[in-house]
Protein backbone atom coordinates (compact mmCIF):
# COMPACT_ATOMS: atom_id res chain seq x y z
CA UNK A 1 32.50 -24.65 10.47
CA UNK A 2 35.25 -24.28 12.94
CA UNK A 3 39.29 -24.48 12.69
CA UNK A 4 39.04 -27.83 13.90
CA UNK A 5 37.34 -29.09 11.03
CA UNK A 6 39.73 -28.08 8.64
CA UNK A 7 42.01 -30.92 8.09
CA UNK A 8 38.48 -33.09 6.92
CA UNK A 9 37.54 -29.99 4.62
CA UNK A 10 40.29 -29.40 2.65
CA UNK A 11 40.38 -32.99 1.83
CA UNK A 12 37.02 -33.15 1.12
CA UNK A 13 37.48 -29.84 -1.11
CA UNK A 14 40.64 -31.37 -2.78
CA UNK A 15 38.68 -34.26 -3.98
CA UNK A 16 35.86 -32.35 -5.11
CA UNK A 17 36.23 -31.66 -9.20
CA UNK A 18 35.40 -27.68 -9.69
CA UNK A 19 37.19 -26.67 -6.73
CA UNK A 20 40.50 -24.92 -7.20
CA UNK A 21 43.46 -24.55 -4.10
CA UNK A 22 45.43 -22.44 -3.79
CA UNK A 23 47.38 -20.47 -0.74
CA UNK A 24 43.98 -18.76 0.23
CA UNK A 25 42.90 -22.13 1.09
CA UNK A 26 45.85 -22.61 3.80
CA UNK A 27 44.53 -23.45 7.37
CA UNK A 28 45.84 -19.84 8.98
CA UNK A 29 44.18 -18.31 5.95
CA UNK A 30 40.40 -19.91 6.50
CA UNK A 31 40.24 -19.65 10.02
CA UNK A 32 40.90 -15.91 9.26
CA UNK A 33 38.27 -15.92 7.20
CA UNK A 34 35.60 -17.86 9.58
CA UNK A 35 36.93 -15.09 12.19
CA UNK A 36 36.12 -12.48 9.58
CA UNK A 37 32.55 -14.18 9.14
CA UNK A 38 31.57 -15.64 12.39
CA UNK A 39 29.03 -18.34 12.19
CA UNK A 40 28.46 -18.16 8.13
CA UNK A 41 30.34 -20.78 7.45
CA UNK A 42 28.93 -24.60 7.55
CA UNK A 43 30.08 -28.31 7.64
CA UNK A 44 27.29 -30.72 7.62
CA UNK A 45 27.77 -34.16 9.23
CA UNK A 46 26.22 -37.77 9.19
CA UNK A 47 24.94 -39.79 12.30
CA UNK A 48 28.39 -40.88 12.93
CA UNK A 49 29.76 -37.49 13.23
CA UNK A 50 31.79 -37.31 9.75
CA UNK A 51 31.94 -34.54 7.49
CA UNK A 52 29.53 -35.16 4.32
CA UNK A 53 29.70 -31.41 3.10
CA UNK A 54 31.56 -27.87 3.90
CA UNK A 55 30.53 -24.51 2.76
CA UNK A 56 32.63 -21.13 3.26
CA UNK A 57 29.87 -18.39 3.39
CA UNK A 58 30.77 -14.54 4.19
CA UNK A 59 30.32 -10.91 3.03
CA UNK A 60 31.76 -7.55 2.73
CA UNK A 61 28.75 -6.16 4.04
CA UNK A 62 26.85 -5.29 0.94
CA UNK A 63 27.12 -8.76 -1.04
CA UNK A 64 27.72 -12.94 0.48
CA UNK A 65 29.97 -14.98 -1.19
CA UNK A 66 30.05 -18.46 -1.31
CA UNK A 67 33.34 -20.92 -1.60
CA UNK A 68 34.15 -24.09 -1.85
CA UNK A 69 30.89 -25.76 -1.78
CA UNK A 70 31.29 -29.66 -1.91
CA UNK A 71 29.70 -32.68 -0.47
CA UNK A 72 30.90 -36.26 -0.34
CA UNK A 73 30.16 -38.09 -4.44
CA UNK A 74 28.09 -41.24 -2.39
CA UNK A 75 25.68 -38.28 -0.85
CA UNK A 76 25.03 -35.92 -3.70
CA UNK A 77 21.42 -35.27 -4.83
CA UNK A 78 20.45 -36.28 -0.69
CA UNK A 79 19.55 -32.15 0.28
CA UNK A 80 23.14 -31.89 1.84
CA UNK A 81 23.97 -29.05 -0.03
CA UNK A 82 20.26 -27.26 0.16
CA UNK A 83 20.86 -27.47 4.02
CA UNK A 84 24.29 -25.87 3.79
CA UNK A 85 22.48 -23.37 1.55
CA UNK A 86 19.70 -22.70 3.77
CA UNK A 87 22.43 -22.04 6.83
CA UNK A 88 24.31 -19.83 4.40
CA UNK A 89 20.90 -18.06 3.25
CA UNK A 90 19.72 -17.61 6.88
CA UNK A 91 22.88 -16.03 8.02
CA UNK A 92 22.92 -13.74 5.45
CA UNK A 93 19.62 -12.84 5.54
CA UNK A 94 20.13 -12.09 9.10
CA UNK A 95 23.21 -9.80 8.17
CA UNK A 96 20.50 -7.80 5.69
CA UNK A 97 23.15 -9.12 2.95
CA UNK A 98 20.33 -9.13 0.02
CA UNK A 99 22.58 -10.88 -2.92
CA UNK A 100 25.14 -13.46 -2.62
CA UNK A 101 27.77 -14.61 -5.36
CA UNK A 102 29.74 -17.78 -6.79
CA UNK A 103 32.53 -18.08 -8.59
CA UNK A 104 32.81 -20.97 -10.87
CA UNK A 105 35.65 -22.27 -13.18
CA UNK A 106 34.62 -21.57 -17.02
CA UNK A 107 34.83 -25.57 -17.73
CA UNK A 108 33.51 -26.14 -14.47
CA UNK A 109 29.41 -27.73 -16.26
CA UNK A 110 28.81 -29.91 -13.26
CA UNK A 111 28.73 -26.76 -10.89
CA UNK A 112 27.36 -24.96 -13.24
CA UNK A 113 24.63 -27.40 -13.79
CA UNK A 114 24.17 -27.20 -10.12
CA UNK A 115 23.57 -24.24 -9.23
CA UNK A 116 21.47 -23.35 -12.44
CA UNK A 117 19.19 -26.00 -10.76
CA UNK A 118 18.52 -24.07 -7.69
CA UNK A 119 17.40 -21.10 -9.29
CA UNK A 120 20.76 -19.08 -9.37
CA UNK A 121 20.99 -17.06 -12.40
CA UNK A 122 24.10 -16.84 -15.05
CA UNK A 123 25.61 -13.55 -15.52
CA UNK A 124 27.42 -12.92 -19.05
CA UNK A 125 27.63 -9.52 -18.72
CA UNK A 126 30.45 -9.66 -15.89
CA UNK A 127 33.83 -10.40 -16.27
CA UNK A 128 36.33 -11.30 -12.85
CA UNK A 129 39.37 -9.92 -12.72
CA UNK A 130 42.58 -10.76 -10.64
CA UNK A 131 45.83 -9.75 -9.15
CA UNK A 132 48.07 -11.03 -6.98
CA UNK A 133 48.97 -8.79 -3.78
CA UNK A 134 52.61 -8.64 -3.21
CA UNK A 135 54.51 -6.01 -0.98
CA UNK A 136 56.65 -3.82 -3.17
CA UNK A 137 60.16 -2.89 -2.25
């Protein structure tokens, strides 16, 4: 994934049920993140060139993270998203990253369903918590 394929992604990731946007998502915001985490990140295309499916992958060195992963509704259950997987998997392999993390919405079943399929694991004992970053004056 490069900056140039953002305006496809984020309209691919807006249409994508499960996915929530917000200002992380803004275009300065994931290019700083694909600088942050050269190469992890993946867009897969068809034989005409388009985008059928987008992944952000990265890590703080000790776990990966995936974000965002989505593929066109006419191309689901096709591998797309096992490739983008793979290319996430490799990379962080490569980094010696040996875990990797999603978060999912709670009502989110059809990612849930998803990723249960391809052998990720559910973890009830772990809670996320949250806060907003602003400067204080």
């Amino acid at each position: 994934m490069v900056a140039d394929d953002y305006p496809t992604v984020i309209e691919l990731w807006r249409r994508t049920d499960g996915i929530g946007l917000n200002e992380s998502d803004s275009l300065d915001a994931i290019v700083a993140y694909l600088e942050r985490n050269p190469g992890m990140s993946a867009v897969c295309q068809s034989d005409t060139g388009e985008i059928v499916g987008a992944v952000l992958c990265g890590h703080d060195g000790r776990r990966g993270y995936l974000h965002h992963l989505a593929v066109v509704p006419g191309l689901r259950r096709r591998g797309v998203a096992n490739r983008l997987l793979t290319w996430c998997f490799d990379r962080l392999h490569d980094a010696a990253i040996p875990k990797c993390n999603v978060f999912l919405f709670n009502d989110n079943h059809d990612g849930a369903s998803f990723w249960q399929h391809v052998g990720w694991q559910h973890r009830s004992d772990l809670v996320v918590v949250q806060k907003t970053i602003r400067r204080e004056r």
